[in-house]
Protein backbone atom coordinates (compact mmCIF):
# COMPACT_ATOMS: atom_id res chain seq x y z
CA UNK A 1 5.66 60.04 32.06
CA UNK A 2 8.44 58.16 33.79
CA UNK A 3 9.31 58.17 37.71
CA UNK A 4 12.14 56.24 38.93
CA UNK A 5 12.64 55.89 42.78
CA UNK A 6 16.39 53.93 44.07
CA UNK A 7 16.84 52.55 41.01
CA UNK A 8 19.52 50.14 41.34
CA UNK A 9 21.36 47.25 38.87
CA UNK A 10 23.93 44.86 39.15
CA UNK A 11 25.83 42.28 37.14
CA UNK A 12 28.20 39.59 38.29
CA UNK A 13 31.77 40.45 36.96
CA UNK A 14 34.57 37.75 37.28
CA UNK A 15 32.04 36.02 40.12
CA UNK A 16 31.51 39.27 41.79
CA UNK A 17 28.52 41.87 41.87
CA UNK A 18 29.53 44.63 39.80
CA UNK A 19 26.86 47.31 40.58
CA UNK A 20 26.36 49.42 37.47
CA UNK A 21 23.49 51.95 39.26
CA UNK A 22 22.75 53.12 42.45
CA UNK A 23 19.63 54.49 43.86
CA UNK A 24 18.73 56.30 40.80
CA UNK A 25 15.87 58.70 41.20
CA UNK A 26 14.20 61.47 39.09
CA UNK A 27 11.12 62.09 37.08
CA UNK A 28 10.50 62.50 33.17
CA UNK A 29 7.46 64.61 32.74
CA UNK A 30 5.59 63.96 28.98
CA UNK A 31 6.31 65.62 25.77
CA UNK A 32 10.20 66.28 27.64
CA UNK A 33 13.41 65.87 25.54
CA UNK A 34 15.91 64.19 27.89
CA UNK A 35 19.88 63.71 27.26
CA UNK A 36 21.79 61.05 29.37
CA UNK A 37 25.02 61.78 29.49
CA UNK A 38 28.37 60.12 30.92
CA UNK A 39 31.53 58.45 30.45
CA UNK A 40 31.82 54.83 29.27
CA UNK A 41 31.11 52.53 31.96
CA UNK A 42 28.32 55.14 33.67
CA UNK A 43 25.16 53.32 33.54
CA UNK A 44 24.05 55.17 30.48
CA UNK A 45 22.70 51.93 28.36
CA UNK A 46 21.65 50.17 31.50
CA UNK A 47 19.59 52.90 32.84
CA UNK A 48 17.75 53.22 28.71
CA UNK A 49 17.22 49.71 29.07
CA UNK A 50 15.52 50.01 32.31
CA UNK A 51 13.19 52.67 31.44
CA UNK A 52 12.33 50.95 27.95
CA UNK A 53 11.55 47.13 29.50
CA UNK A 54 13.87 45.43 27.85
CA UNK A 55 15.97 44.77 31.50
CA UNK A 56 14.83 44.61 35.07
CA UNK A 57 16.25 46.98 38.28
CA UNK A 58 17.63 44.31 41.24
CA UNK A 59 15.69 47.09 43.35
CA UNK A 60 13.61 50.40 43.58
CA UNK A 61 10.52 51.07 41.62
CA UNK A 62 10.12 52.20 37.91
CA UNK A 63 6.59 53.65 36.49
CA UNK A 64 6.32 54.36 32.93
CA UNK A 65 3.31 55.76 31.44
CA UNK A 66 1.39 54.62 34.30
CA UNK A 67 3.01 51.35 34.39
CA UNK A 68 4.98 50.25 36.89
CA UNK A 69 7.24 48.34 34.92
CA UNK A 70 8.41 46.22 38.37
CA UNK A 71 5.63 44.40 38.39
CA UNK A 72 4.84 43.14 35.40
CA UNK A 73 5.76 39.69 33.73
CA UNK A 74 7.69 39.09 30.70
CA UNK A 75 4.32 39.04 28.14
CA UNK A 76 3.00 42.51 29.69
CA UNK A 77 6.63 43.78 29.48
CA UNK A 78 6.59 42.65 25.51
CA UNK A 79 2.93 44.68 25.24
CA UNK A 80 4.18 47.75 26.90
CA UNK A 81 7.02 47.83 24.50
CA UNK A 82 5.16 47.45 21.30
CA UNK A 83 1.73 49.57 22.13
CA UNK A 84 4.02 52.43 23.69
CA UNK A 85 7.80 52.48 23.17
CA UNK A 86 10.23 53.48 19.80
CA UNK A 87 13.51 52.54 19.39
CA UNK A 88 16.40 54.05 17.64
CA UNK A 89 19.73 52.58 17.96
CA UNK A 90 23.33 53.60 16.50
CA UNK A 91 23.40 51.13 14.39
CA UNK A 92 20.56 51.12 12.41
CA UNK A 93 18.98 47.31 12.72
CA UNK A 94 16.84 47.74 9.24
CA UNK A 95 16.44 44.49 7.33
CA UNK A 96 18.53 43.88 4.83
CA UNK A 97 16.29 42.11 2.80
CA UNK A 98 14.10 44.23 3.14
CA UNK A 99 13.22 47.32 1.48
CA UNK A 100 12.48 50.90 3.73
CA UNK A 101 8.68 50.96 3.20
CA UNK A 102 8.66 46.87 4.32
CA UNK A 103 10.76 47.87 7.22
CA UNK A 104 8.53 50.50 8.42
CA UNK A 105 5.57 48.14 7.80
CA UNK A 106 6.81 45.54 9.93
CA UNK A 107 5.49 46.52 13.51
CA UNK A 108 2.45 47.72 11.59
CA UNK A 109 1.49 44.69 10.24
CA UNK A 110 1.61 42.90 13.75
CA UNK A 111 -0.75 45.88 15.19
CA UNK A 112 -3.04 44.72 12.07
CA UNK A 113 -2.76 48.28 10.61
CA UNK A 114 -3.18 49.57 7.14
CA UNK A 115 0.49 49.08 7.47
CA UNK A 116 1.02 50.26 3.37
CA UNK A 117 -0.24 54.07 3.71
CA UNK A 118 1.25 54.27 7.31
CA UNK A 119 4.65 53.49 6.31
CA UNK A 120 4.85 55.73 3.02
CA UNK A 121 3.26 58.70 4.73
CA UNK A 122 6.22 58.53 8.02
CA UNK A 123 8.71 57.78 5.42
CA UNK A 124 7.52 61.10 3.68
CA UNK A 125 7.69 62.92 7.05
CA UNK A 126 11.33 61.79 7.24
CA UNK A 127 12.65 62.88 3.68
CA UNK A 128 12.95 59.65 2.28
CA UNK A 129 9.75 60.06 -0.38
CA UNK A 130 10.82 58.38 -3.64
CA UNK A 131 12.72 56.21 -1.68
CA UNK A 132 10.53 53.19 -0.50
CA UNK A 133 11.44 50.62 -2.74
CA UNK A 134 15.27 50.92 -1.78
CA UNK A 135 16.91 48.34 0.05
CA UNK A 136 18.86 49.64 3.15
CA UNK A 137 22.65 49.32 1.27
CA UNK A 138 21.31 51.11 -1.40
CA UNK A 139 20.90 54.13 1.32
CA UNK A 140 23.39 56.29 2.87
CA UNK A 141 23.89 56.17 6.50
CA UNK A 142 21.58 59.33 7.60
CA UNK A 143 19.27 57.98 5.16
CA UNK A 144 19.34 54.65 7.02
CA UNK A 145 18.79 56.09 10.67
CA UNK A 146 15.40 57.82 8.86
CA UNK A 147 14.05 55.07 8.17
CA UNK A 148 14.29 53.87 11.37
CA UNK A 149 13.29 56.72 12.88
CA UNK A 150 10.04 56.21 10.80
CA UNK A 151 10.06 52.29 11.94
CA UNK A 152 10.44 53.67 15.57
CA UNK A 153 7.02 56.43 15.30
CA UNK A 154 5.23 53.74 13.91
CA UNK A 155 3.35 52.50 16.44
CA UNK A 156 2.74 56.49 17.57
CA UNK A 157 4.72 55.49 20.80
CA UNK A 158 4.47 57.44 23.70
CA UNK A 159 8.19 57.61 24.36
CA UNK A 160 11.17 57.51 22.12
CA UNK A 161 14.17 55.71 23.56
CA UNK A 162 17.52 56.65 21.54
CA UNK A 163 20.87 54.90 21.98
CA UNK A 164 23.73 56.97 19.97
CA UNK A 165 21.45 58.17 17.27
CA UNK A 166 24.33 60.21 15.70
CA UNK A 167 26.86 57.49 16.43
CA UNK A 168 27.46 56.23 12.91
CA UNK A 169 26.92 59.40 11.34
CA UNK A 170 29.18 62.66 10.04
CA UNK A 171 28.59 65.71 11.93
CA UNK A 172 25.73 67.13 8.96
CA UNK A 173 24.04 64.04 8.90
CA UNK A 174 23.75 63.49 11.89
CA UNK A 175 22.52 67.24 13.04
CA UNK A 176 19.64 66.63 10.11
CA UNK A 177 18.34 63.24 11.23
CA UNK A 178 18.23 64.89 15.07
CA UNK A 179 15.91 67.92 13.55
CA UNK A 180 13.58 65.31 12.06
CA UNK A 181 13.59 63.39 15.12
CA UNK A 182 13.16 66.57 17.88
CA UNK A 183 10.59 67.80 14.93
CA UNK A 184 8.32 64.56 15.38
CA UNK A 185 8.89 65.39 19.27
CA UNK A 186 6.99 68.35 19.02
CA UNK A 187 4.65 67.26 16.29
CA UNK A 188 3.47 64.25 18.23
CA UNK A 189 4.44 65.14 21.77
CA UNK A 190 6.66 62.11 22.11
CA UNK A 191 8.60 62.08 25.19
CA UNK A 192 11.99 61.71 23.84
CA UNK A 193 15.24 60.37 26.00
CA UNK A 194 18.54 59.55 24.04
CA UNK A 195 21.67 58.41 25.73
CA UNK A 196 24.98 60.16 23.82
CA UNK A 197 28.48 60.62 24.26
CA UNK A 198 27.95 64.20 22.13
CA UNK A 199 27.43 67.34 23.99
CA UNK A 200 26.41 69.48 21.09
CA UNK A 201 23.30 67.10 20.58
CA UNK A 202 22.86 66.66 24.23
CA UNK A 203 22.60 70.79 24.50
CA UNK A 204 19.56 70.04 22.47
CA UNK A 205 17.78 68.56 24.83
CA UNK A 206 15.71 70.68 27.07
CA UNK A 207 17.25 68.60 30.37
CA UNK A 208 20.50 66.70 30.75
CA UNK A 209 20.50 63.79 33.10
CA UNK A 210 24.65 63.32 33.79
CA UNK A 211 25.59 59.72 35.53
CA UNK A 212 29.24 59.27 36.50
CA UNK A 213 29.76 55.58 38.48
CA UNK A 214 26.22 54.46 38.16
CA UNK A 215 24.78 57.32 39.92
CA UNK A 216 23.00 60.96 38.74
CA UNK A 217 25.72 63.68 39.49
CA UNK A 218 23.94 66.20 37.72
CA UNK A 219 20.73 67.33 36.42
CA UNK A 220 20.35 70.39 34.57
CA UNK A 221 17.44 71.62 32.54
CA UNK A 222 18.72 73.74 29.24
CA UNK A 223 15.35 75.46 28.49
């Protein structure tokens, strides 16, 4: 599902190249659930935003889904993103205004999908049935993160990118909304690859990527 070869990215820093990763290289094979791990400063974010299209590698080659991501413009990087990418992020980026059935429906309604039925059926799948016509600070935290992880399986993405998914929640919370979201792994077969700073959830995973200084130091399949 996703084959990297010499990844590499850098960022000017003061006027100087800061290079944040080096000739990255591994494989992601479909349906896997992948933990990046690391300290701050590691490449962890960089490396997600690689593999999702929302940044470019200064060099190497990246193939995602059949897509090599290298070579295509900004517009087919956009398409790729919303036909075959989710998103979860540690802080939740719902709509305010917005309540969690009209959050969910929003990519729908740009795919031109029944986007009504969609959303209250994933919102049902995540717990949150009887809970459609709240507005996201009239939800709890965990409660929040379901609905986007609902937002983010809306479009039925092959892959599921997560940044911190547990960040902003307590311990239980947090260890519920990662059963829903390695449940509608193996429901749907989504390829699934968070970045965390938590150990416990990255033990999860069935592989753990580990990046120290922009590079892969380890890589270590759990089951």
């Amino acid at each position: 599902m996703i084959r990297a070869e010499s990844l590499s990215r850098e960022y000017l820093s003061g006027g100087r190249p800061l290079k944040v990763l080096k000739d990255i290289t591994f494989e992601i094979a479909a349906g896997d659930i992948v933990a990046i791990v690391g300290p701050s400063g590691s490449g962890k974010t960089t490396l997600l935003g690689l593999m999702a299209g929302l940044d470019r590698p200064d060099g190497g080659r990246l193939v995602v889904d059949g897509q090599d991501l290298t070579r295509l413009d900004e517009d087919a990087l956009a398409r790729f993103r919303a036909e075959r990418v989710g998103f979860v992020f540690q802080s939740f980026h719902l709509l305010p205004t917005l309540t969690a059935r009209e959050n969910v429906q929003v990519p729908l309604e740009l795919r031109g999908e029944d986007a009504g039925a969609r959303a209250t059926e994933l919102l049902g799948r995540v717990g949150l049935a009887g809970r459609e016509h709240h507005y996201p600070a009239q939800l709890s935290g965990g409660e929040q993160q379901r609905v986007a992880l609902a937002r983010a399986f809306s479009n039925r993405p092959k892959i599921l990118f997560a940044d911190e998914p547990t960040g902003n929640l307590d311990h239980t919370t947090g260890a519920k909304v990662v059963e829903i979201m390695f449940g509608l792994n193996r429901e749907l077969g989504t390829t699934t690859v968070l970045v965390t700073h938590d150990m416990e959830l990255a033990r999860q995973a069935r592989r753990i990527i580990r990046l120290s200084d922009g590079a892969v130091v380890e890589d270590t399949r759990t089951a």
